[in-house]
Protein backbone atom coordinates (compact mmCIF):
# COMPACT_ATOMS: atom_id res chain seq x y z
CA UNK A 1 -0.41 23.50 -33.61
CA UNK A 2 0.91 23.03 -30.26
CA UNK A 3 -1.01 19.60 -30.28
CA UNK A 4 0.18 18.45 -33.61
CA UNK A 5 3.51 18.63 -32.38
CA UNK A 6 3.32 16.61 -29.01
CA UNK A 7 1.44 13.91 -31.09
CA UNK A 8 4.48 13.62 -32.97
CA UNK A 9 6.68 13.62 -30.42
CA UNK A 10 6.54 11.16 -27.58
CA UNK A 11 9.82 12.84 -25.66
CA UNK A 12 8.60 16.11 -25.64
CA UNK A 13 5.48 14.71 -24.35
CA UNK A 14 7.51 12.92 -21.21
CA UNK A 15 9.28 15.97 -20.78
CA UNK A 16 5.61 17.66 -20.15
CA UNK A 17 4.24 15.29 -18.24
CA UNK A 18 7.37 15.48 -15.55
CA UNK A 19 7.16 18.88 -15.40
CA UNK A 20 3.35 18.89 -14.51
CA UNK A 21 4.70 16.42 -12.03
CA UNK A 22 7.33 18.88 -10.73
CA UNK A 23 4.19 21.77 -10.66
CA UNK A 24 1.77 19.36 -8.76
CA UNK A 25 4.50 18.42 -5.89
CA UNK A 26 5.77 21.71 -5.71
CA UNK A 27 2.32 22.76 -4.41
CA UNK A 28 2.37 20.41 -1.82
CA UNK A 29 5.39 21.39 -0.72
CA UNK A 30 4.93 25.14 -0.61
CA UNK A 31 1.04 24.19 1.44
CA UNK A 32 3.46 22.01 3.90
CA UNK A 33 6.49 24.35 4.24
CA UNK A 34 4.94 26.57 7.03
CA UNK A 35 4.47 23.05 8.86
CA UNK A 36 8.05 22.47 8.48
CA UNK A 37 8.59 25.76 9.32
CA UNK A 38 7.33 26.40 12.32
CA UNK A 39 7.07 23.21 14.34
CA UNK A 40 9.99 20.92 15.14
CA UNK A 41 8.43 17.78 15.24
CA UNK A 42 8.27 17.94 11.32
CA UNK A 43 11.50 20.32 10.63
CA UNK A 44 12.73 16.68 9.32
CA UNK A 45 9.98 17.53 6.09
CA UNK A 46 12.37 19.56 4.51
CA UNK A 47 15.04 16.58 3.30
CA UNK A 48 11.86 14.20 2.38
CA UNK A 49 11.75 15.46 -1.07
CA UNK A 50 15.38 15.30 -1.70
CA UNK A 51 15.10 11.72 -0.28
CA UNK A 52 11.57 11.13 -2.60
CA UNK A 53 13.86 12.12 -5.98
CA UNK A 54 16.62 9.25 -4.83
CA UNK A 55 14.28 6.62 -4.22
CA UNK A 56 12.88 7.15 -8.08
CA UNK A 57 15.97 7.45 -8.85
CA UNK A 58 17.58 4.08 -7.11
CA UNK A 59 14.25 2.62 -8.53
CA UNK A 60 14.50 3.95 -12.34
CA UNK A 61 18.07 2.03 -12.62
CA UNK A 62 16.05 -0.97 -12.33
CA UNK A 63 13.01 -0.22 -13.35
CA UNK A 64 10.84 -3.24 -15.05
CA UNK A 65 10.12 -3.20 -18.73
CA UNK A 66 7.23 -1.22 -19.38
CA UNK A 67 3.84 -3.19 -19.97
CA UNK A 68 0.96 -2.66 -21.77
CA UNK A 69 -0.25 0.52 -19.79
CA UNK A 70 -3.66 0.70 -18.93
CA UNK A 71 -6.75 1.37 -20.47
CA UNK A 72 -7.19 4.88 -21.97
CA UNK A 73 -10.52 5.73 -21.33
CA UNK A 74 -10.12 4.01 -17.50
CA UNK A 75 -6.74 6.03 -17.07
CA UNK A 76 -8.00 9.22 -18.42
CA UNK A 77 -11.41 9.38 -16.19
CA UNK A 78 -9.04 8.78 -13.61
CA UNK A 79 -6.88 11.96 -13.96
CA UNK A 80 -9.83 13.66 -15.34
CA UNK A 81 -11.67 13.39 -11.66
CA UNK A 82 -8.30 13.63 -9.84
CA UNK A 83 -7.96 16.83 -11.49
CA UNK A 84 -10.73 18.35 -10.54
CA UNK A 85 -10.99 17.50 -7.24
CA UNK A 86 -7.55 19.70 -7.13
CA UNK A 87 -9.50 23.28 -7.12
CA UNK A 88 -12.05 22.05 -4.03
CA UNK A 89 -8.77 21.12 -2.43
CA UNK A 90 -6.72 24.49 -2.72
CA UNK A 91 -10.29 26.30 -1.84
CA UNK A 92 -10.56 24.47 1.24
CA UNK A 93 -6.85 24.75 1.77
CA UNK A 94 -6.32 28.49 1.55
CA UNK A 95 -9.31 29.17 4.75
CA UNK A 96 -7.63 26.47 6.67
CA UNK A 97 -4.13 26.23 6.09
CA UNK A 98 -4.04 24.60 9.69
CA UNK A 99 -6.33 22.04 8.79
CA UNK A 100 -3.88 18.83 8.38
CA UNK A 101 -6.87 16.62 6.81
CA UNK A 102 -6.79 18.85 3.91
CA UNK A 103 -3.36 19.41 3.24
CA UNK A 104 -3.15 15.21 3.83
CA UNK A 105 -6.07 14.91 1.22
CA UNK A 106 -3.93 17.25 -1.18
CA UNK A 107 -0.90 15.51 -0.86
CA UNK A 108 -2.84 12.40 -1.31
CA UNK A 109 -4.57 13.00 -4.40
CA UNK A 110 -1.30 14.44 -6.09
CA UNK A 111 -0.02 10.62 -4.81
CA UNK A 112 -2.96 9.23 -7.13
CA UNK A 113 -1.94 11.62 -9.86
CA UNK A 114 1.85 10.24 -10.05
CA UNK A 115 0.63 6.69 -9.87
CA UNK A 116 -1.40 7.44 -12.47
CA UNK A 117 1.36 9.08 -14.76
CA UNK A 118 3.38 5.97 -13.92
CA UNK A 119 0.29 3.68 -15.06
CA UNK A 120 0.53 5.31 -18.23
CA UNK A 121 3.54 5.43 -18.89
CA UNK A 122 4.21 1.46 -18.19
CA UNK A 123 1.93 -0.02 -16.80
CA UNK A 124 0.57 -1.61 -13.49
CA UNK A 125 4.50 -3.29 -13.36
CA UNK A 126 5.26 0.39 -13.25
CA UNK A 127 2.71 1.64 -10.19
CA UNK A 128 3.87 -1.08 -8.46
CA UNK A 129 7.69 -0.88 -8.82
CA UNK A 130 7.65 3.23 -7.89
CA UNK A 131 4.69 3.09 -5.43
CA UNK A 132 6.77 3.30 -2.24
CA UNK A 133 9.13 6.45 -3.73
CA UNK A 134 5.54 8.02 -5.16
CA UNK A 135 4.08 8.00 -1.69
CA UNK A 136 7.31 9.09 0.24
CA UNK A 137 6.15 12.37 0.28
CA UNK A 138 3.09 11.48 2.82
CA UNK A 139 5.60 10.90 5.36
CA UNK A 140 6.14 14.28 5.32
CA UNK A 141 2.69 15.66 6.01
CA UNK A 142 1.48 16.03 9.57
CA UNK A 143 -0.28 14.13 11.37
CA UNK A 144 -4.05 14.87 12.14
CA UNK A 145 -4.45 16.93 15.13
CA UNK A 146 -6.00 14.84 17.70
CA UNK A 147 -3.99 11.67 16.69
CA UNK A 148 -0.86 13.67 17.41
CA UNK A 149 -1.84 15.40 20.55
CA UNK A 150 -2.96 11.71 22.09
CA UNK A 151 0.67 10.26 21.02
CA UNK A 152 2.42 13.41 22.19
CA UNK A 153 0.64 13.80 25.84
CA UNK A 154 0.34 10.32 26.33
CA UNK A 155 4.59 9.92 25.47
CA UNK A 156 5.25 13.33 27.49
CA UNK A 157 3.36 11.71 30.85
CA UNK A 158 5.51 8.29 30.60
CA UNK A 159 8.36 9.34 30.17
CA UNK A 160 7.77 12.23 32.56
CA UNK A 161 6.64 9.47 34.95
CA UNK A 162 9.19 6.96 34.75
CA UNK A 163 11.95 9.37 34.82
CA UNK A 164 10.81 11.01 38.20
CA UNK A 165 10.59 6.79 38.78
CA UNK A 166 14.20 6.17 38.15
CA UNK A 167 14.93 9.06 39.95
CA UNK A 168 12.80 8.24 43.06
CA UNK A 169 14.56 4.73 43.08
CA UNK A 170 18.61 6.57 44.07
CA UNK A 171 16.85 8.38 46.39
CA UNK A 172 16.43 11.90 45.09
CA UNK A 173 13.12 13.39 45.64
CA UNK A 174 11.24 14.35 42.94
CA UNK A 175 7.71 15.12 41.82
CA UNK A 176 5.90 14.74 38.41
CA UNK A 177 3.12 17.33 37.81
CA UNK A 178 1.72 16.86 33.93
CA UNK A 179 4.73 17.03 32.00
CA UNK A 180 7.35 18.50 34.68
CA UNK A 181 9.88 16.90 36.70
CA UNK A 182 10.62 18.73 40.03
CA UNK A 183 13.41 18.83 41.44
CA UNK A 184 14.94 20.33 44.78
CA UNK A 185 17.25 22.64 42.53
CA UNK A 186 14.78 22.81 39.40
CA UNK A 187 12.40 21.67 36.96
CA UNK A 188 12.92 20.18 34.24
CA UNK A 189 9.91 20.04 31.19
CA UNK A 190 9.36 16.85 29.16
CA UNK A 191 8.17 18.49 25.62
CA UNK A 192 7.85 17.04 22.47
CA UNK A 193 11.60 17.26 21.75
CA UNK A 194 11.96 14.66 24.87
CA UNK A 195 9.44 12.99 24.59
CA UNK A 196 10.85 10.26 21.59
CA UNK A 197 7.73 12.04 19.28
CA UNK A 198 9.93 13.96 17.29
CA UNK A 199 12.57 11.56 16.75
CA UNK A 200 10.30 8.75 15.89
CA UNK A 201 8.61 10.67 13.13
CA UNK A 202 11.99 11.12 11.90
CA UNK A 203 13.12 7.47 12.77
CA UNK A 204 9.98 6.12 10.96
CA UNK A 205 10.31 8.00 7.93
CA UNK A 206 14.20 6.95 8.09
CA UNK A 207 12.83 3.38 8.49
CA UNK A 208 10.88 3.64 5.54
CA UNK A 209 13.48 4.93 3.31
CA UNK A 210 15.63 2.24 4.35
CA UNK A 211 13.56 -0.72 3.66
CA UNK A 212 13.10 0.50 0.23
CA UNK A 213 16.42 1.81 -0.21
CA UNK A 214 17.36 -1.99 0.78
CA UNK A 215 14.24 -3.30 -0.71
CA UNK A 216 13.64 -5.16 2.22
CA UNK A 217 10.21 -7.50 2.38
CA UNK A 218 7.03 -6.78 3.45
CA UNK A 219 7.18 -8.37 7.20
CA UNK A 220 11.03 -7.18 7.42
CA UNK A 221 9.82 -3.80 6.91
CA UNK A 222 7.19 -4.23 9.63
CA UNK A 223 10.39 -5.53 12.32
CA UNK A 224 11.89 -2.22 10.88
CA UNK A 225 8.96 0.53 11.74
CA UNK A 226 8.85 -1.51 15.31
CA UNK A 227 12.43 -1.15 15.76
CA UNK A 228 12.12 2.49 14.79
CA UNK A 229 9.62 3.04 17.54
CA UNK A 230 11.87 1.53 20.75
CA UNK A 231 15.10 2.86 19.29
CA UNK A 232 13.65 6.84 19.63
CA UNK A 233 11.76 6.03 22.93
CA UNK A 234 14.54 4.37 24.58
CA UNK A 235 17.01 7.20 23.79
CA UNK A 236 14.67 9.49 24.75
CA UNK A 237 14.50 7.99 27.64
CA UNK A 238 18.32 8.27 28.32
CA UNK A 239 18.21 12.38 27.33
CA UNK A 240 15.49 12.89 29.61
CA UNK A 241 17.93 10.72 32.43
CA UNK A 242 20.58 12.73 31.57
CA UNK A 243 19.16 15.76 32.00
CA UNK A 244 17.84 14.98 34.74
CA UNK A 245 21.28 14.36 36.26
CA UNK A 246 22.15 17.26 35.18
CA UNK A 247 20.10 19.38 36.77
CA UNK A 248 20.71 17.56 40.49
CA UNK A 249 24.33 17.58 40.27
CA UNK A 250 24.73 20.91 38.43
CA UNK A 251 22.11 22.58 38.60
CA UNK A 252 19.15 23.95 35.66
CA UNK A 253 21.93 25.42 33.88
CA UNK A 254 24.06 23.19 32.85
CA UNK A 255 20.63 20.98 32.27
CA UNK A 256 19.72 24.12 29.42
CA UNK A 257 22.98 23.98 27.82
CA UNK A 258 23.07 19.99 27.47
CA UNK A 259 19.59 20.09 26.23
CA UNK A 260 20.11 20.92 22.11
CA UNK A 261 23.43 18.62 21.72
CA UNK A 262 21.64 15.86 23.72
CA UNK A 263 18.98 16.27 21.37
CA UNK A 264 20.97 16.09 18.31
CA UNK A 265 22.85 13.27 19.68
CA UNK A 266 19.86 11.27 20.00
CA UNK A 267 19.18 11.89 16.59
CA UNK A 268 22.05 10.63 15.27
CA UNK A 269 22.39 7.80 17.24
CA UNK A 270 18.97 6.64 16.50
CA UNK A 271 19.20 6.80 13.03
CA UNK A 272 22.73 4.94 13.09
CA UNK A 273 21.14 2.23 15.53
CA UNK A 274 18.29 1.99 12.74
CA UNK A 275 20.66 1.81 9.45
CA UNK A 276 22.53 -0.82 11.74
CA UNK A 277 18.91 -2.84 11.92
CA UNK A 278 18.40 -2.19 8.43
CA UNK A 279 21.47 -4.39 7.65
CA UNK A 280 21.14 -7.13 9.57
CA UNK A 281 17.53 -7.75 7.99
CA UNK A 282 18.02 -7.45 4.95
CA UNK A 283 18.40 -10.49 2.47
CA UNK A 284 22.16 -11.66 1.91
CA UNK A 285 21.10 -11.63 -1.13
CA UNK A 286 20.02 -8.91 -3.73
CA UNK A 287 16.70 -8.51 -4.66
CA UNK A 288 16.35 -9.30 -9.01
CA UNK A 289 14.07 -6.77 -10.88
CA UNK A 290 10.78 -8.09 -12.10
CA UNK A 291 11.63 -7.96 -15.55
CA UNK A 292 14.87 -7.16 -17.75
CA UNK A 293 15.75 -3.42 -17.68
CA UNK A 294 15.35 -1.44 -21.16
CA UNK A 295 12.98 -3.75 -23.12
CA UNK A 296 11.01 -0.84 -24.00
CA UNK A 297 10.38 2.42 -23.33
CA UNK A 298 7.72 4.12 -21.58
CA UNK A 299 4.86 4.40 -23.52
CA UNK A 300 4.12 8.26 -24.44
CA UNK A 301 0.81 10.11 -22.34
CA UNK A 302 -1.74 11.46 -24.98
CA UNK A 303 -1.01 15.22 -25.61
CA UNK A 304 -4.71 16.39 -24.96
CA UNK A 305 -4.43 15.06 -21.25
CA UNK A 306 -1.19 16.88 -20.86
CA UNK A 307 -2.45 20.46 -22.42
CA UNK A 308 -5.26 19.92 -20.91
CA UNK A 309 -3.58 19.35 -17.36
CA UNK A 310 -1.45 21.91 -18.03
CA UNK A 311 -4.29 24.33 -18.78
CA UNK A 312 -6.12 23.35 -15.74
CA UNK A 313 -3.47 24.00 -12.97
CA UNK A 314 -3.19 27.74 -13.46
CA UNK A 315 -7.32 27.96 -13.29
CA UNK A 316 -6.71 26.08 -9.84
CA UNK A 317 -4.54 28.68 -8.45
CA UNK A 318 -5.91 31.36 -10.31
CA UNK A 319 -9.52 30.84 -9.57
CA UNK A 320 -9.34 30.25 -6.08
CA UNK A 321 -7.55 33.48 -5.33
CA UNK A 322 -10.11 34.98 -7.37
CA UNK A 323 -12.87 33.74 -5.14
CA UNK A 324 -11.31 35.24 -2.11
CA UNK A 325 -10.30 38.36 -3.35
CA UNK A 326 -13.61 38.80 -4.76
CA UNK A 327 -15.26 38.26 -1.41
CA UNK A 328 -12.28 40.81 0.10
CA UNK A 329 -13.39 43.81 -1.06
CA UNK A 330 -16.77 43.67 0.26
CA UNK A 331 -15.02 43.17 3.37
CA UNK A 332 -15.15 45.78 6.27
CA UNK A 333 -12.12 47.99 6.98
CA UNK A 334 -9.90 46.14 9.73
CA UNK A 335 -10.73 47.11 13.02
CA UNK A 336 -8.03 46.25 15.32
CA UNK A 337 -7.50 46.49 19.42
CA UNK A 338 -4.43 46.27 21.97
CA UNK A 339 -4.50 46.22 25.52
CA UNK A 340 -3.54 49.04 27.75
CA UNK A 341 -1.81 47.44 30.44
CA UNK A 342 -2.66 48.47 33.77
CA UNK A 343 0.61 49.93 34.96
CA UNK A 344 -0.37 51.23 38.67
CA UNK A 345 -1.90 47.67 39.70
CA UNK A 346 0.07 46.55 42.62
CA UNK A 347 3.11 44.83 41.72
CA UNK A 348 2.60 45.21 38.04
CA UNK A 349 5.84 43.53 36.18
CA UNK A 350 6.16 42.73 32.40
CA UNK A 351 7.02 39.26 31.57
CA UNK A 352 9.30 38.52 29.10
CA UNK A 353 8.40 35.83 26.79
CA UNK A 354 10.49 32.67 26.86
CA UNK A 355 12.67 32.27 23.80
CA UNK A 356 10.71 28.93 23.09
CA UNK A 357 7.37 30.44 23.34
CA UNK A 358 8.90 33.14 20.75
CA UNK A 359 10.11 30.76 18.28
CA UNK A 360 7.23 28.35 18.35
CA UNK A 361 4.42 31.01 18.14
CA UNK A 362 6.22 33.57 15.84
CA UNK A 363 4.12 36.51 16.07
CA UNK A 364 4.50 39.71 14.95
CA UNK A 365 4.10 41.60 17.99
CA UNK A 366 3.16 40.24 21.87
CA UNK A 367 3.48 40.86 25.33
CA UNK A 368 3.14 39.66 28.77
CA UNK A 369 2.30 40.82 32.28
CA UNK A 370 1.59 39.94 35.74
CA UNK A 371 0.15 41.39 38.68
CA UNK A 372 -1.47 40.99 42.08
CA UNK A 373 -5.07 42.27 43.54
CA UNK A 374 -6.42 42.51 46.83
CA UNK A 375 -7.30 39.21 48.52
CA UNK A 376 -4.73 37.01 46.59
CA UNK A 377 -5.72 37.24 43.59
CA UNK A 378 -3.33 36.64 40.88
CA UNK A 379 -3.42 38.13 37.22
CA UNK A 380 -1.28 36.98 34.08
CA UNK A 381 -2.37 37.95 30.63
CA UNK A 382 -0.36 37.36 27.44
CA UNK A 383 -1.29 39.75 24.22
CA UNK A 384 -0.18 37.84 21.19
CA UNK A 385 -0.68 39.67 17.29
CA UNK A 386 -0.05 38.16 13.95
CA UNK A 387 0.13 40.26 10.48
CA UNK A 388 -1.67 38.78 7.46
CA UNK A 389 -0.27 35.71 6.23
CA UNK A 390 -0.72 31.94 6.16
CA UNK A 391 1.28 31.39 8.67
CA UNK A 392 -0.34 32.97 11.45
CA UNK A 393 -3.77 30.90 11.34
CA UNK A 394 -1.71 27.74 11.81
CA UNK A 395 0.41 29.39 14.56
CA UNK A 396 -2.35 31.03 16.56
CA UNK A 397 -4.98 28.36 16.32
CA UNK A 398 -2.46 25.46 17.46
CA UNK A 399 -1.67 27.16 20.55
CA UNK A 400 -5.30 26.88 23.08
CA UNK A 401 -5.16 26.52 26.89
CA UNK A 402 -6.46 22.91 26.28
CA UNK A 403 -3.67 22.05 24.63
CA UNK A 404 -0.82 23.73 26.43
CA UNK A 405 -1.48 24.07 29.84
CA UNK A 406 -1.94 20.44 30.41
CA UNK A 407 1.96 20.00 29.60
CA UNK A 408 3.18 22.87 31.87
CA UNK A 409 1.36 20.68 35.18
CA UNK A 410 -2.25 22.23 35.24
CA UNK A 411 -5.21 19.72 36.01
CA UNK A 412 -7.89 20.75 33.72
CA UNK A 413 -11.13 20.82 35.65
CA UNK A 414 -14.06 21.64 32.87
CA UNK A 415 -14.86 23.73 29.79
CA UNK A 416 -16.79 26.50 29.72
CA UNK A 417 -18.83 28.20 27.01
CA UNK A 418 -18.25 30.37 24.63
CA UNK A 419 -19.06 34.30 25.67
CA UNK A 420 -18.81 37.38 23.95
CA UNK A 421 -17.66 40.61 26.44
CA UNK A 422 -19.18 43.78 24.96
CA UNK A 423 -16.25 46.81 24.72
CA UNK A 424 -15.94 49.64 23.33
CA UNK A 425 -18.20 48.88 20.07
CA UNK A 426 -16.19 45.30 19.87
CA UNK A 427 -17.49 41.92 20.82
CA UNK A 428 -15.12 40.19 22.10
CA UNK A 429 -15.69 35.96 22.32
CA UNK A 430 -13.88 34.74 25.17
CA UNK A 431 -14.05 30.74 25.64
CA UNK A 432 -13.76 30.08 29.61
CA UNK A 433 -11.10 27.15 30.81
CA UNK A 434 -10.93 25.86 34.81
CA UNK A 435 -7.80 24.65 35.63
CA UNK A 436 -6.43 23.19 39.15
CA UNK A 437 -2.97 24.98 40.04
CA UNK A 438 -1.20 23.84 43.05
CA UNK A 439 -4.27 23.15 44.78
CA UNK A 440 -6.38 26.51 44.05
CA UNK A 441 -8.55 27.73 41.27
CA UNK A 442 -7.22 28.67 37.47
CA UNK A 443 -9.96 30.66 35.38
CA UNK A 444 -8.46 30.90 32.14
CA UNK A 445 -10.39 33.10 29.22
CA UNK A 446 -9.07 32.48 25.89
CA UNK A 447 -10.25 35.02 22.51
CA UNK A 448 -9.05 34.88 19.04
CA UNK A 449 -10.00 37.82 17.30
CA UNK A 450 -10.04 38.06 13.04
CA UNK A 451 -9.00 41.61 11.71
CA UNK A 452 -12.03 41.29 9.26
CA UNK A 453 -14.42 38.78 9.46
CA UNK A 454 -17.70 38.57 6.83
CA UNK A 455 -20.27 40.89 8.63
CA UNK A 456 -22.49 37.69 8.18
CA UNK A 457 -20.46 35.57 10.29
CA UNK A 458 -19.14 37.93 13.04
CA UNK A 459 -15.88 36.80 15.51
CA UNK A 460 -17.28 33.28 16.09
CA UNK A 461 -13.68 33.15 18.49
CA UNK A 462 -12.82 29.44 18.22
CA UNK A 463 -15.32 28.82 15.63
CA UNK A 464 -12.52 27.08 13.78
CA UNK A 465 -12.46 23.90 15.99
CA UNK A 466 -15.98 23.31 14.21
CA UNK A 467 -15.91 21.39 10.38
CA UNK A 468 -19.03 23.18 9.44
CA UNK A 469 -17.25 26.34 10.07
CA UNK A 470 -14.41 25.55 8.28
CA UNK A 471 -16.64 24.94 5.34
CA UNK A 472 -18.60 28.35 6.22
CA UNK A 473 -15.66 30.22 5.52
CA UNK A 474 -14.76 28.83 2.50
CA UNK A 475 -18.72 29.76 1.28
CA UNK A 476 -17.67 33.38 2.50
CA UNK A 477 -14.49 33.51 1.17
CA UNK A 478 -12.97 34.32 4.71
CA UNK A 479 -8.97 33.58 4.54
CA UNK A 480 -6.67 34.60 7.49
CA UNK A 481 -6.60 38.92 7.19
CA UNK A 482 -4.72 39.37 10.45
CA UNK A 483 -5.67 37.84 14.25
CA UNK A 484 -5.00 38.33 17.75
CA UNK A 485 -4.60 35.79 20.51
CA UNK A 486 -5.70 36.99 24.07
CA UNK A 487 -5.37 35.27 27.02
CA UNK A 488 -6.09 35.86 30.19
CA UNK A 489 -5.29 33.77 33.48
CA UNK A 490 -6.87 34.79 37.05
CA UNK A 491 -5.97 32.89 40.13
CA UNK A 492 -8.09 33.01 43.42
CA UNK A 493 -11.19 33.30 42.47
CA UNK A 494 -13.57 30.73 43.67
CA UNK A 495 -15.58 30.03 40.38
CA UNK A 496 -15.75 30.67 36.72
CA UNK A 497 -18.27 33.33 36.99
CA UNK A 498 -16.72 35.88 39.18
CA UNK A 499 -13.53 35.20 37.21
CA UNK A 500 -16.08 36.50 33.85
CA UNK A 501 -17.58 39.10 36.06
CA UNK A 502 -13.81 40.58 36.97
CA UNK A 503 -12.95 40.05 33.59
CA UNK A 504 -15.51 42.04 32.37
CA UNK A 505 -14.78 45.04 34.50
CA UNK A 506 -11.31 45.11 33.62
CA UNK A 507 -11.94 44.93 30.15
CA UNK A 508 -13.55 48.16 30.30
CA UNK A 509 -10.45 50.51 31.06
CA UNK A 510 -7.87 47.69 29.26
CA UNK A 511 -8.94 47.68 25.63
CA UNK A 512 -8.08 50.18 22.99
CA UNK A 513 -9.67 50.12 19.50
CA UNK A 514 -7.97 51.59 16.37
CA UNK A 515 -9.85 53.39 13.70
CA UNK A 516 -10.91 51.50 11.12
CA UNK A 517 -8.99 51.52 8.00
């Protein structure tokens, strides 16, 4: 019956076939918003689907007349595999909700899916006229891992560098160590905010909006996306001057308190400096649409792809968190640990956790503490927990020693393997980092800990930096159940192995295990 009725009726059938639209995008946004959520490079994401919907829009007042859309049987194998290649997606997507190839893949293929909507609805005149509003949305998906981590440390060192350079040059002293400027009075920390990374992924998906908002040709749009690039690094450049400045004329204070509005006026001025660009290149003359507006009217989708689409998405959802809950209750109860700080060491002190650190890692309970042993030797560990959620796999896995200490000045010296320290009935995988920290040793030991792992696969610790194991826990039906991040950092120590060896031993008294339940 239902079918009968969208056969005869070509609007009710465009009305379904935008709303399956709406449903598709909506699930890439709600797999991205944790992105946009939690890390401020991408915090822009949340205005690129607002800015998606006025492209089509800007782009539907002109839109071409529609053409002889393409061939059925072509068009509907192609949203036939599209389709399916949806539920592999979301079953790869809800182990890893970290893992940015995926969620780009997703985004990607619902990218195919609206080109192919548009095909048949007018036409290749039609794929080609939206394609640029279609794909908006992949401006707002991160950026693979290690492509982002090379652009970010690579900007963080130059501008670090040629800020202590400028500095050097008026005759202030000053000292770069990774990402840190030191000063006689302070130091001041090039991070991604400084660096020109966030505001050129927001100046480059401002640059793309604005070529097609302007409709601006193909090597006018390239000038554009170059322009984007110096205008963010070179105002970058000036916050990280300022600041700088700051800090030797007023001290780290008034640095801190210039350090948000300098950021926001950057910005600004950025993207005003690009819409500025964006005028003078573009053609004194408008652009005429490829054909006369209104001829006709989109051609109406066949009613059995639509049910059948629209039958399909809920078995997406639905079946893959089926598969996981499935594998959940064969699941062992959660057996979870804390430390028990060591209280009497000699000058024992809680650290309290910078406000940064808080609102980047957002976990659900942590601490911090330092002390000092006989001979020198310097302890700092850092107790980090996360509650279920999808969230906290992104937040906890993005955060290793590899990654951060780097920034903060350390010379990394080697890797170390993967170990697991036997306590209390627990196995805990520690992965062992050497670091170089103002001329002696760094041991760092690093373990991330899953509340409930498959008994077949055990707490493989950073297992997760491995594809097959990605893939493993997919097989197992292993989503994120709770985690803990522990890190510990030991100075003066002359190798790795006494560093394990003390690490060990401390372990023993340190670690308390809750019941299972």
């Amino acid at each position: 019956m239902m079918l009968q009725r969208l056969e005869g009726s070509p609007p009710a059938r465009h009305v379904l076939g935008m709303l399956l639209l709406a449903a598709l995008w909506f699930g890439v946004c709600k797999q991205l918003w944790v992105e946009w959520s939690i890390n401020p490079q991408y915090s822009y994401g949340w205005g690129v689907p607002l800015l998606a919907l006025y492209l089509g829009w800007e782009r539907w007042k002109d839109r071409p007349a529609a053409e002889s859309r393409l061939r059925i049987p072509a068009l509907g194998a192609m949203i036939l595999v599209l389709a399916f290649l949806l539920l592999p997606v979301r079953l790869v997507q809800e182990a890893n909700p970290d893992w940015r190839l995926v969620s780009l893949a997703g985004a990607s293929l619902v990218v195919a899916l609206t080109l192919a909507f548009l095909g048949g609805w007018g036409g290749r005149a039609w794929m080609r006229h939206f394609a640029v509003a279609a794909g908006f949305m992949l401006l707002a998906v991160p950026w693979p891992t290690p492509v982002e981590t090379l652009v970010t440390q690579s900007l963080m060192r130059g501008l670090a560098a040629i800020t202590v350079e400028a500095v050097n040059w008026c005759g202030v002293p000053a000292v770069r160590l990774g990402n840190l400027i030191h000063l006689n009075n302070g130091v001041i920390g090039i991070n991604e905010a400084c660096s020109g990374v966030r505001s050129f992924q927001g100046t480059l998906m401002a640059a793309v909006f604005l070529g097609e908002l302007y409709r601006l040709s193909a090597v006018r749009r390239g000038w554009l996306l170059g322009g984007s690039l110096v205008v963010a690094l070179a105002l970058n450049l000036g916050r990280a001057l300022l600041l700088t400045w700051l800090t030797i004329g007023r001290g780290i204070d008034a640095a801190g308190q210039w350090h948000d509005p300098a950021g926001y006026l950057v910005l600004g001025a950025a993207f005003a400096l690009l819409w500025l660009l964006t005028l003078r290149l573009r053609s004194p003359c408008p652009v005429a649409s490829a054909a006369p507006v209104g001829l006709a009217g989109p051609h109406a989708l066949p009613a059995g792809w639509l049910i059948g689409l629209a039958l399909w998405l809920p078995v997406v959802e639905g079946g893959t968190d089926a598969w996981y809950r499935a594998h959940e209750r064969a699941l062992p109860p959660a057996r979870t640990w804390r430390v028990r700080w060591p209280v009497n060491e000699p000058g024992f002190r809680f650290q309290e956790v910078h406000e940064d650190v808080r609102r980047l890692l957002r976990y659900s309970f942590g601490e911090a503490a330092t002390w000092r042993r006989e001979g020198g030797v310097t302890w700092s560990l850092f107790w980090f927990r996360w509650a279920p959620g999808r969230a906290a796999a992104q937040l906890a896995r993005a955060h290793s020693p590899e990654i951060c200490l780097p920034a903060g000045g350390l010379k990394p010296l080697s890797e170390h393997g993967q170990e697991a320290l036997q306590v209390r009935g627990l196995d805990l995988p520690f992965k062992a980092y050497l670091f170089e920290a103002g001329g002696r040793p760094l041991t760092v030991f690093y373990c991330l800990w899953e509340d409930r792992p498959p008994p077949s696969a055990g707490q493989d610790g950073l297992a997760w930096l491995s594809r097959r194991s990605r893939f493993r826990a997919v097989a197992s039906g292993q989503r994120h159940l709770g985690q803990v991040m522990f890190e510990v950092a030991i100075s003066g120590l002359p190798n790795v192995a006494q560093a394990r060896q003390a690490l060990a031993a401390f372990l023993k008294d340190a670690v308390e295990v809750s019941e299972p339940r």
